[in-house]
PDB file of N, CA and C in Angstrom:
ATOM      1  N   UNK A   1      61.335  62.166  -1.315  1.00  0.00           N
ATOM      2  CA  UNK A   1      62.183  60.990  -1.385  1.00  0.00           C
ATOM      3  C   UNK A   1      63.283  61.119  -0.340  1.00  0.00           C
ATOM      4  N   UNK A   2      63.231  60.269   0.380  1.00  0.00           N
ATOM      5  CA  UNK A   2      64.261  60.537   1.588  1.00  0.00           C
ATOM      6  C   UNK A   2      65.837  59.371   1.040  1.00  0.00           C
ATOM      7  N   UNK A   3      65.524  58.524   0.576  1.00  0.00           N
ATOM      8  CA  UNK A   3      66.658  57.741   0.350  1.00  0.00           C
ATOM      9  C   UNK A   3      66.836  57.623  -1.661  1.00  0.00           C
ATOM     10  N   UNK A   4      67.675  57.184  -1.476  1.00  0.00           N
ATOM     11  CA  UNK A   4      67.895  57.319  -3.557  1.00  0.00           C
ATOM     12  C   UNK A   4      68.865  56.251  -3.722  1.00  0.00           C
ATOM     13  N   UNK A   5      68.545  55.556  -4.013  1.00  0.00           N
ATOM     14  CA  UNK A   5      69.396  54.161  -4.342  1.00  0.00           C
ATOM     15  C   UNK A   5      69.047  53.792  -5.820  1.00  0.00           C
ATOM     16  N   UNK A   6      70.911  52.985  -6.578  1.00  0.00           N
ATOM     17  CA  UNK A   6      70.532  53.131  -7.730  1.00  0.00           C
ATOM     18  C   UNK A   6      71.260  51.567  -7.954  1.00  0.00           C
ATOM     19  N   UNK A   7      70.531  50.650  -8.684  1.00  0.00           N
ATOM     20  CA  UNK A   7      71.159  49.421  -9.082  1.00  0.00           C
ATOM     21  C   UNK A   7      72.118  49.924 -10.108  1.00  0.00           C
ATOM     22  N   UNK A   8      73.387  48.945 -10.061  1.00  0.00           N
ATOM     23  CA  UNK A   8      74.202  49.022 -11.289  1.00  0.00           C
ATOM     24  C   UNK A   8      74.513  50.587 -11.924  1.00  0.00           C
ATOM     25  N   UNK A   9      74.861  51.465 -11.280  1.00  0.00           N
ATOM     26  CA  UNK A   9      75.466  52.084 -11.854  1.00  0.00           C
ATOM     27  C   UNK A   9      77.015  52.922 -11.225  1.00  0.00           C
ATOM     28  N   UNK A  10      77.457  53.428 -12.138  1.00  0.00           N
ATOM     29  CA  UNK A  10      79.183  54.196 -11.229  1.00  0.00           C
ATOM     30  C   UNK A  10      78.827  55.165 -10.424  1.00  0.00           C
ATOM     31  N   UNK A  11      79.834  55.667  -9.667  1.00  0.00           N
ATOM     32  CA  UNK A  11      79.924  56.289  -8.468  1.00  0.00           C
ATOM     33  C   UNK A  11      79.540  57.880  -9.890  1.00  0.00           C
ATOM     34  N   UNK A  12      80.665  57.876 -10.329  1.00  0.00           N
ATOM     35  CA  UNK A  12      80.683  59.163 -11.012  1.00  0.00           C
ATOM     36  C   UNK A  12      78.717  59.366 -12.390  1.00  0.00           C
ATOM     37  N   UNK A  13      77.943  58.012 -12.141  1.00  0.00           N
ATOM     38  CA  UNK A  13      76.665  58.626 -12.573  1.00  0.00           C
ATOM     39  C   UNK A  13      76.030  58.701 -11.501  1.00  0.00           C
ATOM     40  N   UNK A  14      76.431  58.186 -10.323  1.00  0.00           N
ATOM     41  CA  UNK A  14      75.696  58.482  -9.037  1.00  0.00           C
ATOM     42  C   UNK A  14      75.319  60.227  -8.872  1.00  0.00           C
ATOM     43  N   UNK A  15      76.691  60.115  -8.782  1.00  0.00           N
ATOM     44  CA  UNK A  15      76.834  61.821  -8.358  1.00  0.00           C
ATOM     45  C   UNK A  15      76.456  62.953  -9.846  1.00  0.00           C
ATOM     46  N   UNK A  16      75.953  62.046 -10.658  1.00  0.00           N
ATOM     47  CA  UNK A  16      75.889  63.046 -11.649  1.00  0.00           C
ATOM     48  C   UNK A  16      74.061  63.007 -11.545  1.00  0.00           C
ATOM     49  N   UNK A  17      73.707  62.174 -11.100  1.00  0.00           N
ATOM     50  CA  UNK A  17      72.073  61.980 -10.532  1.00  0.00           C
ATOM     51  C   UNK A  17      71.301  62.860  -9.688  1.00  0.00           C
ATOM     52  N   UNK A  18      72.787  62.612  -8.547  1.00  0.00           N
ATOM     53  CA  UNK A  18      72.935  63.492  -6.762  1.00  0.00           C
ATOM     54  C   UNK A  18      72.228  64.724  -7.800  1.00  0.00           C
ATOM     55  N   UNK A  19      73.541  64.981  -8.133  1.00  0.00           N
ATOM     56  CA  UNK A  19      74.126  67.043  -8.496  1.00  0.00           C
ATOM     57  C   UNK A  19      72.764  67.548  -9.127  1.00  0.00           C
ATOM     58  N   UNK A  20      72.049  66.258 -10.387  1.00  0.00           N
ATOM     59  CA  UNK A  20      70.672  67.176 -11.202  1.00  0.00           C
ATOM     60  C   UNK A  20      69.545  67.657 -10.087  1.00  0.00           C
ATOM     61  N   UNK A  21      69.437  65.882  -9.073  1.00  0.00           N
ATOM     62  CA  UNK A  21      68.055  66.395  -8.664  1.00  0.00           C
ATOM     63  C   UNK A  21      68.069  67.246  -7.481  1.00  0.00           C
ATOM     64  N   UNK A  22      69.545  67.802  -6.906  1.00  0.00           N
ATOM     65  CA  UNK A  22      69.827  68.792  -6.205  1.00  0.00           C
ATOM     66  C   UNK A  22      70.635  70.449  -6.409  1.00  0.00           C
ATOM     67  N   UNK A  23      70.596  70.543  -7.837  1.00  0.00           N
ATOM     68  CA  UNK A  23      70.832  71.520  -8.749  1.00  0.00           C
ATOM     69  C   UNK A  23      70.308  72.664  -7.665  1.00  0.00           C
ATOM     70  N   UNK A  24      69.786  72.850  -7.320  1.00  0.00           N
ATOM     71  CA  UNK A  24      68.961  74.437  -6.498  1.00  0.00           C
ATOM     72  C   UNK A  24      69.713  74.810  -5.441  1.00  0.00           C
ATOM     73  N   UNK A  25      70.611  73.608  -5.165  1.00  0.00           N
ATOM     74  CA  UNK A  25      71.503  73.770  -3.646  1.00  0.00           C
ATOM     75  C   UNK A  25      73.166  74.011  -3.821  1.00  0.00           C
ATOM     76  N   UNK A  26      73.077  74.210  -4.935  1.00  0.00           N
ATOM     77  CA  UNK A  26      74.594  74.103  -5.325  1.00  0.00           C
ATOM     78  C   UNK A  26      74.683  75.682  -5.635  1.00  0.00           C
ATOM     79  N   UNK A  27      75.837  75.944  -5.142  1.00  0.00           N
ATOM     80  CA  UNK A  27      76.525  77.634  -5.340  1.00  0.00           C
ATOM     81  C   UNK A  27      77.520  77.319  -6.312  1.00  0.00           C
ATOM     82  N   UNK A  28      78.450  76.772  -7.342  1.00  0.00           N
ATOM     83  CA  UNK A  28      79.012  76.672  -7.919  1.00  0.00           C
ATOM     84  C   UNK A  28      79.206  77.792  -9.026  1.00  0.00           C
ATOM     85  N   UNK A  29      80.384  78.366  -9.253  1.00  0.00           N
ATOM     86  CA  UNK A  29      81.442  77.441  -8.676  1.00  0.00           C
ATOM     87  C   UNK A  29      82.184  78.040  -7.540  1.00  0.00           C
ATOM     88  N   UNK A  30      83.116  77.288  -6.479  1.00  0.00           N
ATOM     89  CA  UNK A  30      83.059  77.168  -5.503  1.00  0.00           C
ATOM     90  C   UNK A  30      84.633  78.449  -5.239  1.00  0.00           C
ATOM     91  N   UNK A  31      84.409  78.874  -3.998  1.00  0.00           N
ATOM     92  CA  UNK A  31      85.890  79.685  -4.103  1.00  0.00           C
ATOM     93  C   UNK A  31      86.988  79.633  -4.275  1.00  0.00           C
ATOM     94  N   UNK A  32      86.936  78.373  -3.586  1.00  0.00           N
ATOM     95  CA  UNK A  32      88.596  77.682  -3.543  1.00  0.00           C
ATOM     96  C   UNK A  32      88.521  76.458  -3.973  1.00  0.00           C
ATOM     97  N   UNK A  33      89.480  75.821  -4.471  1.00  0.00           N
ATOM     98  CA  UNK A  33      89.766  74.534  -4.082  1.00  0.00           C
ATOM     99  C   UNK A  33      89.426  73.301  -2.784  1.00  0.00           C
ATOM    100  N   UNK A  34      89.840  73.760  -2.076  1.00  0.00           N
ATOM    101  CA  UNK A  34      89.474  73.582  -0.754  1.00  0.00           C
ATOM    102  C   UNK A  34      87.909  72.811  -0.625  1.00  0.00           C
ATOM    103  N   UNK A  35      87.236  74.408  -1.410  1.00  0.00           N
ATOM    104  CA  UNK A  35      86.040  74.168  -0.791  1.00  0.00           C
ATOM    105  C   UNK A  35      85.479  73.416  -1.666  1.00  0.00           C
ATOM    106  N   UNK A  36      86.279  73.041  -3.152  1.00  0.00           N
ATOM    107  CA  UNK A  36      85.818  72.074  -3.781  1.00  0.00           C
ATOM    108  C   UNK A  36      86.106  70.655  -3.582  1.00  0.00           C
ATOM    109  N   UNK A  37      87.119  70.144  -3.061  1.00  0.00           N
ATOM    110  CA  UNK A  37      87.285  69.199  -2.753  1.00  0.00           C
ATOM    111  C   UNK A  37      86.576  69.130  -1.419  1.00  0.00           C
ATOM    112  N   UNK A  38      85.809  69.813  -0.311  1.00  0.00           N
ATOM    113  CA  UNK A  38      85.371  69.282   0.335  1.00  0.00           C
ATOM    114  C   UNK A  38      83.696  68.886  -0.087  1.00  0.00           C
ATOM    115  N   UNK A  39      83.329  69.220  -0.902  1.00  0.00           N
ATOM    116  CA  UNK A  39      82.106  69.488  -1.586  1.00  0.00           C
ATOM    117  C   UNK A  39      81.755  68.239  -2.382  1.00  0.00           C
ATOM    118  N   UNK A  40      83.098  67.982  -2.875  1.00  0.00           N
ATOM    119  CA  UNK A  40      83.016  66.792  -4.136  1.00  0.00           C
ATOM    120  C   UNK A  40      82.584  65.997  -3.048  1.00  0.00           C
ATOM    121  N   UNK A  41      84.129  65.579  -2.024  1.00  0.00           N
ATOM    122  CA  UNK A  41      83.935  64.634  -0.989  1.00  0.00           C
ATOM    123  C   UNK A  41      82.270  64.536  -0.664  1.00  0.00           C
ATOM    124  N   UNK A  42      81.754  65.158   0.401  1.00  0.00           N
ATOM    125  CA  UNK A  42      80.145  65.435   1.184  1.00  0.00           C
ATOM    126  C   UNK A  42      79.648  64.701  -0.198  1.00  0.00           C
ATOM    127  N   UNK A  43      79.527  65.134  -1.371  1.00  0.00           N
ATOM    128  CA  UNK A  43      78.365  64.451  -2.542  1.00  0.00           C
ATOM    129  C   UNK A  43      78.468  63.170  -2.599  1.00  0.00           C
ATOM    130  N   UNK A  44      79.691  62.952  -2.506  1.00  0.00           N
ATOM    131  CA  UNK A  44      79.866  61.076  -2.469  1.00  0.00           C
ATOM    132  C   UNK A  44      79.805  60.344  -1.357  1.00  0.00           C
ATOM    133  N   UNK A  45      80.006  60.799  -0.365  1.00  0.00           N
ATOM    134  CA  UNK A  45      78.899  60.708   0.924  1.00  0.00           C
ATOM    135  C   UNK A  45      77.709  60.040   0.611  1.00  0.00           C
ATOM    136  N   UNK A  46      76.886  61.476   0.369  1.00  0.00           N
ATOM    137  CA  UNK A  46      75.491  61.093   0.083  1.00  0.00           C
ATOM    138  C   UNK A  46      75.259  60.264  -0.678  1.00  0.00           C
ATOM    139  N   UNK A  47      76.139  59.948  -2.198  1.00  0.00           N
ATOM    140  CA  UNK A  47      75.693  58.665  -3.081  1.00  0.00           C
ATOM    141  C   UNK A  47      76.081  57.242  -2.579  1.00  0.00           C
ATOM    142  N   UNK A  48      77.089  57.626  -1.986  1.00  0.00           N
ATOM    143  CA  UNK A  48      77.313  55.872  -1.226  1.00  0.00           C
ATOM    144  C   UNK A  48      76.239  55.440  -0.414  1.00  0.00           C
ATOM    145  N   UNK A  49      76.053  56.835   1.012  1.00  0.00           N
ATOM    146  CA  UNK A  49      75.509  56.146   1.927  1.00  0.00           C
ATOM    147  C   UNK A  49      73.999  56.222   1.344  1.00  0.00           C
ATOM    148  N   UNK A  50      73.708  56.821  -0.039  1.00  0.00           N
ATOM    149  CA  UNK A  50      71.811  56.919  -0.165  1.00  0.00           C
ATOM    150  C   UNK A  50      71.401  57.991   0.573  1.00  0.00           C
ATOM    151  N   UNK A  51      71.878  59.130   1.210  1.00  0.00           N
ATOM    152  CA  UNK A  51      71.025  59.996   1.593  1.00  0.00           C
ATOM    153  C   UNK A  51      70.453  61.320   0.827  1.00  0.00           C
ATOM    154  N   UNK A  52      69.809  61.909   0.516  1.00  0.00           N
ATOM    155  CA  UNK A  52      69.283  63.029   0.132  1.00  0.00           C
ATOM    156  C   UNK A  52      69.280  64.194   0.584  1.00  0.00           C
ATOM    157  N   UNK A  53      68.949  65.337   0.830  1.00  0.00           N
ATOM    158  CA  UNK A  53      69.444  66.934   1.451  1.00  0.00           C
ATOM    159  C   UNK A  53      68.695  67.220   2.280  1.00  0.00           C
ATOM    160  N   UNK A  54      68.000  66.124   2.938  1.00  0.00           N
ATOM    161  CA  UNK A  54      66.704  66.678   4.026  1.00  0.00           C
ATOM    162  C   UNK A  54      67.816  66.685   5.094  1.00  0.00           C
ATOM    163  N   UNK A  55      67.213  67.758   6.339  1.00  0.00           N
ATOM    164  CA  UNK A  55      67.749  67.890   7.178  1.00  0.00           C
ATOM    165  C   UNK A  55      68.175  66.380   8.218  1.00  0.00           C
ATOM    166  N   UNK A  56      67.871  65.180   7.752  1.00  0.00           N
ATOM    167  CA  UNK A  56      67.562  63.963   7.866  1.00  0.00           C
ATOM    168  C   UNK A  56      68.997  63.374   7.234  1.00  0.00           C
ATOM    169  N   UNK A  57      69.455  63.485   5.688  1.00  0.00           N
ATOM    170  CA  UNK A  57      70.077  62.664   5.504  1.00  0.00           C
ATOM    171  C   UNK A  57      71.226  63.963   5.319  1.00  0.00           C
ATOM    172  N   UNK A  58      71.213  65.105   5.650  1.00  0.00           N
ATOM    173  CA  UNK A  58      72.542  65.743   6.297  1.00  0.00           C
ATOM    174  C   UNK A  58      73.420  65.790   7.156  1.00  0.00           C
ATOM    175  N   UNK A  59      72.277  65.364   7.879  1.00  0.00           N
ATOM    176  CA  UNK A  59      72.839  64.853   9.771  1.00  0.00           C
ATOM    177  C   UNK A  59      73.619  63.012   9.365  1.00  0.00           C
ATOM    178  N   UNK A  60      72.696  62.687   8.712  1.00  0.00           N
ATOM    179  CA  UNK A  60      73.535  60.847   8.786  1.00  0.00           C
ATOM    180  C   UNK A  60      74.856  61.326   8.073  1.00  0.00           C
ATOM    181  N   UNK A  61      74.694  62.122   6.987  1.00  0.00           N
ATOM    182  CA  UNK A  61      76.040  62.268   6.011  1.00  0.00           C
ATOM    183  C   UNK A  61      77.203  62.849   7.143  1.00  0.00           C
ATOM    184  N   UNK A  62      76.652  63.620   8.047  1.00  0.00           N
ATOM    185  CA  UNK A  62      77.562  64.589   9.153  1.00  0.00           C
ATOM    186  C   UNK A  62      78.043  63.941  10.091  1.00  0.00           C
ATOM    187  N   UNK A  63      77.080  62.720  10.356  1.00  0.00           N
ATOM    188  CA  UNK A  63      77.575  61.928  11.490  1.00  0.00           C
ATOM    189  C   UNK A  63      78.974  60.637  10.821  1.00  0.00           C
ATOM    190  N   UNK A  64      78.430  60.494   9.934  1.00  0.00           N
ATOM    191  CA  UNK A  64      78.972  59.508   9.251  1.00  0.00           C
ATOM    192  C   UNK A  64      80.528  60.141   8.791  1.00  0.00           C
ATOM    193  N   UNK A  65      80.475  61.159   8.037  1.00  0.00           N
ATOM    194  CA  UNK A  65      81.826  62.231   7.637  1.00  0.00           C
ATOM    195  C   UNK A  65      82.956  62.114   9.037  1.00  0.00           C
ATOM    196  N   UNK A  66      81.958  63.211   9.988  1.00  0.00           N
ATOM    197  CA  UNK A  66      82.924  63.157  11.464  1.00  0.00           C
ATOM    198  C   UNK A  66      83.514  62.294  12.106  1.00  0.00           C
ATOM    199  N   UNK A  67      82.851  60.853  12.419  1.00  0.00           N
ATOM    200  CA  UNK A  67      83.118  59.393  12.657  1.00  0.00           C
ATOM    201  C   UNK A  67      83.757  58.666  12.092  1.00  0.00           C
ATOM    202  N   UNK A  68      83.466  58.494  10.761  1.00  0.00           N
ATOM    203  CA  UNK A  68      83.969  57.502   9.701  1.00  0.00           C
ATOM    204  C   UNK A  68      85.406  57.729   9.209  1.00  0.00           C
ATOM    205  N   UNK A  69      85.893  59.209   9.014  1.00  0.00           N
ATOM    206  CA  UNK A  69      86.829  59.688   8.368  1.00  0.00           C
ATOM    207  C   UNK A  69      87.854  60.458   8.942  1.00  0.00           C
ATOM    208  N   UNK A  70      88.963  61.408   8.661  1.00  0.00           N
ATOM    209  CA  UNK A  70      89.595  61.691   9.158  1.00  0.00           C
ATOM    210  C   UNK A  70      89.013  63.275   9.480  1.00  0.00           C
ATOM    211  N   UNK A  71      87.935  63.595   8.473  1.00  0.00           N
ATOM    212  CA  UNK A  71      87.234  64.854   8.714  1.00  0.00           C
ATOM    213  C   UNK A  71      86.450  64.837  10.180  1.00  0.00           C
ATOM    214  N   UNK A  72      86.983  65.567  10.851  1.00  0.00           N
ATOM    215  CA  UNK A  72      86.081  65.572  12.770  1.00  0.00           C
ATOM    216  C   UNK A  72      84.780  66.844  12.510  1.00  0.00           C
ATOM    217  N   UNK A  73      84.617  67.163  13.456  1.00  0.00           N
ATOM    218  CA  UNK A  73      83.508  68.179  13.497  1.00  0.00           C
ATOM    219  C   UNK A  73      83.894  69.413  13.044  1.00  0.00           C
ATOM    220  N   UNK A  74      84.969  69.807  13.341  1.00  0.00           N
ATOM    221  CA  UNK A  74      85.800  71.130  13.114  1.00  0.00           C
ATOM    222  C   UNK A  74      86.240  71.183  11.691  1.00  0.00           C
ATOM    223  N   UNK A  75      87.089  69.925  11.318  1.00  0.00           N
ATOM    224  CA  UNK A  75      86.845  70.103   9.813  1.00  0.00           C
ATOM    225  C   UNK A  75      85.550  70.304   8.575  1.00  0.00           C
ATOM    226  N   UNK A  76      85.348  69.172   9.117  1.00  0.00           N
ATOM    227  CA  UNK A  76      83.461  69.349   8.134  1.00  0.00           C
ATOM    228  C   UNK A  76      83.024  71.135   8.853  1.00  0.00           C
ATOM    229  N   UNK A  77      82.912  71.621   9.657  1.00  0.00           N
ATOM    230  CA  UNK A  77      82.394  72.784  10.043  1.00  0.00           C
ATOM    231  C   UNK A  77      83.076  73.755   8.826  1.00  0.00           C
ATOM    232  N   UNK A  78      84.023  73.645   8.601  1.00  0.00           N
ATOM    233  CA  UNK A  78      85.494  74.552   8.277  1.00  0.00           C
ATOM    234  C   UNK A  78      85.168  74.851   6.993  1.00  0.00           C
ATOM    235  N   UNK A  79      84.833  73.163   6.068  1.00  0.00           N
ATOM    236  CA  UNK A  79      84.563  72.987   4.886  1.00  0.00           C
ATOM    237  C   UNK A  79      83.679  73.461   4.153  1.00  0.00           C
ATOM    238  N   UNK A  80      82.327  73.307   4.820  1.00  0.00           N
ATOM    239  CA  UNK A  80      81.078  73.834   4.595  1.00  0.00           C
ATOM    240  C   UNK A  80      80.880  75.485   4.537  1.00  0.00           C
ATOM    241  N   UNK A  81      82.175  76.024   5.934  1.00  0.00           N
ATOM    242  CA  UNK A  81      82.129  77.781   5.776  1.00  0.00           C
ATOM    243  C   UNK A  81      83.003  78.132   4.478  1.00  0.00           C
ATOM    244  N   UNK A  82      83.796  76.737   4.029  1.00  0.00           N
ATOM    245  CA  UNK A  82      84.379  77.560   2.780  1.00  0.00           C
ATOM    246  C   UNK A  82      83.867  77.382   1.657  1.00  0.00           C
ATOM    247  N   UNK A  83      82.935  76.654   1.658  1.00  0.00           N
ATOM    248  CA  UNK A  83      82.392  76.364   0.697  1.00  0.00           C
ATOM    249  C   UNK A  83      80.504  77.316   0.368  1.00  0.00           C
ATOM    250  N   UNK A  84      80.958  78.069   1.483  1.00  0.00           N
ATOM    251  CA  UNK A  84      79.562  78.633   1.747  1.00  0.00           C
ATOM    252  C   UNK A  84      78.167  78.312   1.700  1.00  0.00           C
ATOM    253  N   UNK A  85      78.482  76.867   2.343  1.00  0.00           N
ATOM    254  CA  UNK A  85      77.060  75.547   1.884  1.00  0.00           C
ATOM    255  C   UNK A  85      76.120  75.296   2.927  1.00  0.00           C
ATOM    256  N   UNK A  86      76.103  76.773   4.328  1.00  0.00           N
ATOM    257  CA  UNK A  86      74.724  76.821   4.612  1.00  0.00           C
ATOM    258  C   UNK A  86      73.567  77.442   4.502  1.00  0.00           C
ATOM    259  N   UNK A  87      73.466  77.617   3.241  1.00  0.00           N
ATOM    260  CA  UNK A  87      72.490  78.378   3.106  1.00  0.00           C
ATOM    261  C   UNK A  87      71.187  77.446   2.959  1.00  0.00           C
ATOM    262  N   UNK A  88      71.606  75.994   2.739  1.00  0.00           N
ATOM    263  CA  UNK A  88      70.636  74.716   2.663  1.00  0.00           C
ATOM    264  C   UNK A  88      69.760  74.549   3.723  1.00  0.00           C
ATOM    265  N   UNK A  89      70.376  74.818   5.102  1.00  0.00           N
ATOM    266  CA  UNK A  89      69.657  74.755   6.486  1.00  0.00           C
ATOM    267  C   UNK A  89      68.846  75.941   6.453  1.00  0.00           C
ATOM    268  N   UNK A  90      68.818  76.912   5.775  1.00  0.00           N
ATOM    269  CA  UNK A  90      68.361  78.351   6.094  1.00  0.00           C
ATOM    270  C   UNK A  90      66.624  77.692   5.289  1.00  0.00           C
ATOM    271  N   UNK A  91      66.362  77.131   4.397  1.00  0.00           N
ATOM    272  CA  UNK A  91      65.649  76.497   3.557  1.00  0.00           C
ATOM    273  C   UNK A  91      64.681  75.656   4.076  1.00  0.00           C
ATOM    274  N   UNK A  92      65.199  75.300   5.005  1.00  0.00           N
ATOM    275  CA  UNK A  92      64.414  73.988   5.851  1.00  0.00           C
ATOM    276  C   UNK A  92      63.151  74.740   6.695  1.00  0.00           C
ATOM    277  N   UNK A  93      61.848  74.427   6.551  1.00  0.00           N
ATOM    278  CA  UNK A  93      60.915  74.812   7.194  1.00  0.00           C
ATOM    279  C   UNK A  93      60.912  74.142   8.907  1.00  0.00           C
ATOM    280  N   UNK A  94      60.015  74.716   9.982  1.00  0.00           N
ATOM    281  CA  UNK A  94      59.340  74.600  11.331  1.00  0.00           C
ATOM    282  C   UNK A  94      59.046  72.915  11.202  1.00  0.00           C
ATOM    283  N   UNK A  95      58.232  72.961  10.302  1.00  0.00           N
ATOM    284  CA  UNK A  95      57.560  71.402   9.957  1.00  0.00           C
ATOM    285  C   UNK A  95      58.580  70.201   9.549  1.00  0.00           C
ATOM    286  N   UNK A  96      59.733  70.955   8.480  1.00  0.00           N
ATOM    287  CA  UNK A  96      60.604  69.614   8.072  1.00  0.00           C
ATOM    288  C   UNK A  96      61.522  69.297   9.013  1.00  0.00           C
ATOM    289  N   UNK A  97      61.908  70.474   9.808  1.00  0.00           N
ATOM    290  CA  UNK A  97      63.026  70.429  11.234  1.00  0.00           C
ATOM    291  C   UNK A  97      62.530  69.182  12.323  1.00  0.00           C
ATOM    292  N   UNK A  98      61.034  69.655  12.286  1.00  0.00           N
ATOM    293  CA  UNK A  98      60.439  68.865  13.411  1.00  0.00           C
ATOM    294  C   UNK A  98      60.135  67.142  13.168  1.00  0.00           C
ATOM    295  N   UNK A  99      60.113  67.232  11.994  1.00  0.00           N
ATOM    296  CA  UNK A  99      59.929  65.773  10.996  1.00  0.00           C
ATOM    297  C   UNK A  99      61.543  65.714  11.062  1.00  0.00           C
ATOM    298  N   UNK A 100      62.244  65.882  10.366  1.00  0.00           N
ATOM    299  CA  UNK A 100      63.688  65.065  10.502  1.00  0.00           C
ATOM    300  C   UNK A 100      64.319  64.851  11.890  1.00  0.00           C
ATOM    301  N   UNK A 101      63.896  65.733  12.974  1.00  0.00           N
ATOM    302  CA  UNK A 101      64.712  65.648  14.067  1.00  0.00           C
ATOM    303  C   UNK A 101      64.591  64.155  14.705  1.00  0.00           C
ATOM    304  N   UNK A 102      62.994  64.308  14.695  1.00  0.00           N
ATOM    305  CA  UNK A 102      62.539  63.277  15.332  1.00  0.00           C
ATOM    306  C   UNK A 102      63.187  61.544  14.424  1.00  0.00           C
ATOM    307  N   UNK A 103      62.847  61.769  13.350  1.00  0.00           N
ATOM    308  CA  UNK A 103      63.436  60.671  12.152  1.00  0.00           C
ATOM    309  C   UNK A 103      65.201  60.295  13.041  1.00  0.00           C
ATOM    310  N   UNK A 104      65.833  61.119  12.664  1.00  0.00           N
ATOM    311  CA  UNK A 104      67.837  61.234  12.762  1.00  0.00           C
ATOM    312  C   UNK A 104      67.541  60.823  14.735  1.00  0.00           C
ATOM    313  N   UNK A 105      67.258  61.185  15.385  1.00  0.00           N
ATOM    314  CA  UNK A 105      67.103  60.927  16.738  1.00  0.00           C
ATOM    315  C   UNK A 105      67.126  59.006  17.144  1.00  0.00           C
ATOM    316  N   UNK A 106      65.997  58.460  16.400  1.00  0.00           N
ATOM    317  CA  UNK A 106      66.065  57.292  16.409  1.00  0.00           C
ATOM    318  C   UNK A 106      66.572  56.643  15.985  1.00  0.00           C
ATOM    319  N   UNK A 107      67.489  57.139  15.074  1.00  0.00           N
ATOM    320  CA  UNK A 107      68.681  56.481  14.338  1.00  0.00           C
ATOM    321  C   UNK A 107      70.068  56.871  14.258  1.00  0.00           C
ATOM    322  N   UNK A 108      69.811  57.361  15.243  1.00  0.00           N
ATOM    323  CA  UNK A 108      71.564  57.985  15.799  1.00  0.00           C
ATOM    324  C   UNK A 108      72.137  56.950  16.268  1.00  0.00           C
ATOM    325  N   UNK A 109      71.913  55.895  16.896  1.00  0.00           N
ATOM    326  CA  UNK A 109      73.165  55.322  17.450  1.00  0.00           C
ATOM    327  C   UNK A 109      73.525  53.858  16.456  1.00  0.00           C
ATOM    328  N   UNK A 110      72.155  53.831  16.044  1.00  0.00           N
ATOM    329  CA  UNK A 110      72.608  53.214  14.889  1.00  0.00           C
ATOM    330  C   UNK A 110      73.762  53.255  13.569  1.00  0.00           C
ATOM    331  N   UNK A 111      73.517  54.876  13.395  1.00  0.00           N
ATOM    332  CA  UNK A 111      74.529  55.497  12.776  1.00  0.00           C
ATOM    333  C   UNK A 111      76.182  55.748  13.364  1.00  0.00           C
ATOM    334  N   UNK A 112      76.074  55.907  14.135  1.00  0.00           N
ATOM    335  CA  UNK A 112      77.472  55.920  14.665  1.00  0.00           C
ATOM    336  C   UNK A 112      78.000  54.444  14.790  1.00  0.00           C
TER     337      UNK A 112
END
């Protein structure tokens, strides 16, 4: 499932949807503060904009975070090391890299 869209419901069952069917990716609980509030933030990301944890809708959430917000590249970078939340990319197979790249590529400028 690359996108997850939900009629009629709150942000806070969104993310309570996000968190089950991505339970395997979560290190919780988190070290700091910090790295929880940047964590919360990124999840509601993904439930607004509909993306899912493929290397696909990480990049839209990343592009979208850096661009959209006051978080730039350096912050989101910052967040993620404090939150110790790449171990998700480590996960990603030869095959799904090569499938999302190509996917996020054609829809980059769209995204920005």
């Amino acid at each position: 499932m690359d996108y997850f869209m939900y009629d009629n419901i709150s942000l806070k069952e969104g993310l309570q949807l996000f968190r089950s069917r991505n339970s395997k990716y979560f290190s919780k609980p988190y070290s700091s503060e910090v790295a929880h509030d940047f964590m919360e933030s990124h999840d509601i990301a993904h439930v607004v904009f509909g993306c899912d944890t493929s290397l696909y809708g990480e990049a839209v959430v990343k592009i979208w975070t850096s661009l959209g917000t006051d978080q730039n590249i350096a912050v989101t970078t910052r967040g993620y090391q404090s939150a110790k939340a790449f171990h998700l990319f480590r996960a990603y197979s030869l095959k799904h890299i090569l499938r999302h790249i190509s996917r996020y590529i054609t829809v980059i400028s769209k995204v920005i």
